[in-house]
Protein backbone atom coordinates (compact mmCIF):
# COMPACT_ATOMS: atom_id res chain seq x y z
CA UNK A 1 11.26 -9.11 12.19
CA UNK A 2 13.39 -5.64 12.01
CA UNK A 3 12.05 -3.10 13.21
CA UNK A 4 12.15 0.84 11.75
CA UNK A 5 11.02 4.66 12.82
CA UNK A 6 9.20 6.66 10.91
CA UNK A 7 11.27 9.82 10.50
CA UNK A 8 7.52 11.53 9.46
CA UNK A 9 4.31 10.90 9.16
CA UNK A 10 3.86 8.54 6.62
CA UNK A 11 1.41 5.23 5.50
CA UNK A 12 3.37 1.95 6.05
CA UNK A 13 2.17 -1.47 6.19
CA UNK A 14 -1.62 -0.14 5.58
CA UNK A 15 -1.04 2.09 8.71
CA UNK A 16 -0.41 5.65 9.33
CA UNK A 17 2.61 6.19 11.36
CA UNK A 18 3.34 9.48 13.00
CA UNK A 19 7.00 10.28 13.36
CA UNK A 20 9.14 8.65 15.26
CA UNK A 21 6.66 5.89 15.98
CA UNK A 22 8.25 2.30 15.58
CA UNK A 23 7.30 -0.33 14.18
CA UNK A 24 7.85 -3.41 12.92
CA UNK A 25 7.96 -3.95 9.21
CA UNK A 26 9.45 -6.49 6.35
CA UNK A 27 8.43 -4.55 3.27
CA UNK A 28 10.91 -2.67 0.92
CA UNK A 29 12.60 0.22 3.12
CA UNK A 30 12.17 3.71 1.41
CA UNK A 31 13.23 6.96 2.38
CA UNK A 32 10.88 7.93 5.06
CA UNK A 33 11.63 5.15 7.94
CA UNK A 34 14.82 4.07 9.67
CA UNK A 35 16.56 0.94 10.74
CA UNK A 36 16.72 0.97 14.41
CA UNK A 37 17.09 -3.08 15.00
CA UNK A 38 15.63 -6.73 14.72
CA UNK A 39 16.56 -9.28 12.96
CA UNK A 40 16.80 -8.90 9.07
CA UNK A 41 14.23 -10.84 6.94
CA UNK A 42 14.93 -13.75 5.74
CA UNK A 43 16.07 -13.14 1.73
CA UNK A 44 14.11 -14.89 -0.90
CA UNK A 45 14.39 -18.05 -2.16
CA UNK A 46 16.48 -17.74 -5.21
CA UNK A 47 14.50 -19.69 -8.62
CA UNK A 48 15.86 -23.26 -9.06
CA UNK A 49 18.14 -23.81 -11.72
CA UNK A 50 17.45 -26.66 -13.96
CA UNK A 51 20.52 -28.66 -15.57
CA UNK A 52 18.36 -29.60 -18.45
CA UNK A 53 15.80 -28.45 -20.36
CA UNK A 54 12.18 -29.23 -19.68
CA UNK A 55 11.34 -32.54 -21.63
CA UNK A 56 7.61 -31.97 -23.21
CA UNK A 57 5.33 -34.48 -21.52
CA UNK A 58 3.28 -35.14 -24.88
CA UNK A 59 3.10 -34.37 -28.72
CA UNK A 60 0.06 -32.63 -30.14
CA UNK A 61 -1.65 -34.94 -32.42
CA UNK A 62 -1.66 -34.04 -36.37
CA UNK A 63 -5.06 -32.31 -37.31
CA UNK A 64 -7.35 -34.47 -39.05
CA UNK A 65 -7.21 -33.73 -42.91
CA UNK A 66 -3.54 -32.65 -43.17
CA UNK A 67 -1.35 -34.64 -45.34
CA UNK A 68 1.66 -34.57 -42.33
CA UNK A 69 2.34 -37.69 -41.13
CA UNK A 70 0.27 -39.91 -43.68
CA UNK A 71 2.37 -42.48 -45.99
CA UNK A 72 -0.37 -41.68 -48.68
C-alpha cells in the first residue's frame, strides 16, 4: 500500500492528519498529501469486452387481445 505525508492538516481516509504525519492511503491523491513510497495500488480491472452482442435469453409474450401474432 503507498504511503503519503500530509503537507497540512487535512481529513484523509476518515482521519484527520496533521502535517507531515504519514500515512498509508489508496484513495485518489489530491493536492494536500505527498508520495513518499510503497508500493502503488494495484489499477482496476479494466470492463470485459464482449465479441458479440448479448443474445436475449427470452421473448416477451404478445398481450392477450392484440391482433399480433394471430393468423385470424
Amino acid at each position: 500500500m503507498p504511503m503519503y505525508r500530509a503537507k497540512v492538516q487535512c481529513f484523509v481516509g476518515n482521519t484527520l492528519r496533521s502535517a507531515g504525519e504519514e500515512f498509508e492511503y489508496n484513495g485518489e491523491p489530491f493536492a494536500h498529501i505527498e508520495k513518499v513510497g510503497g508500493k502503488a495500488a494495484d489499477p482496476a480491472p479494466e470492463a470485459a469486452v464482449e465479441s458479440e452482442p448479448a443474445k436475449k435469453k427470452w421473448t416477451p409474450k404478445v398481450k392477450r387481445g392484440s391482433n399480433k401474432g394471430s393468423d385470424k
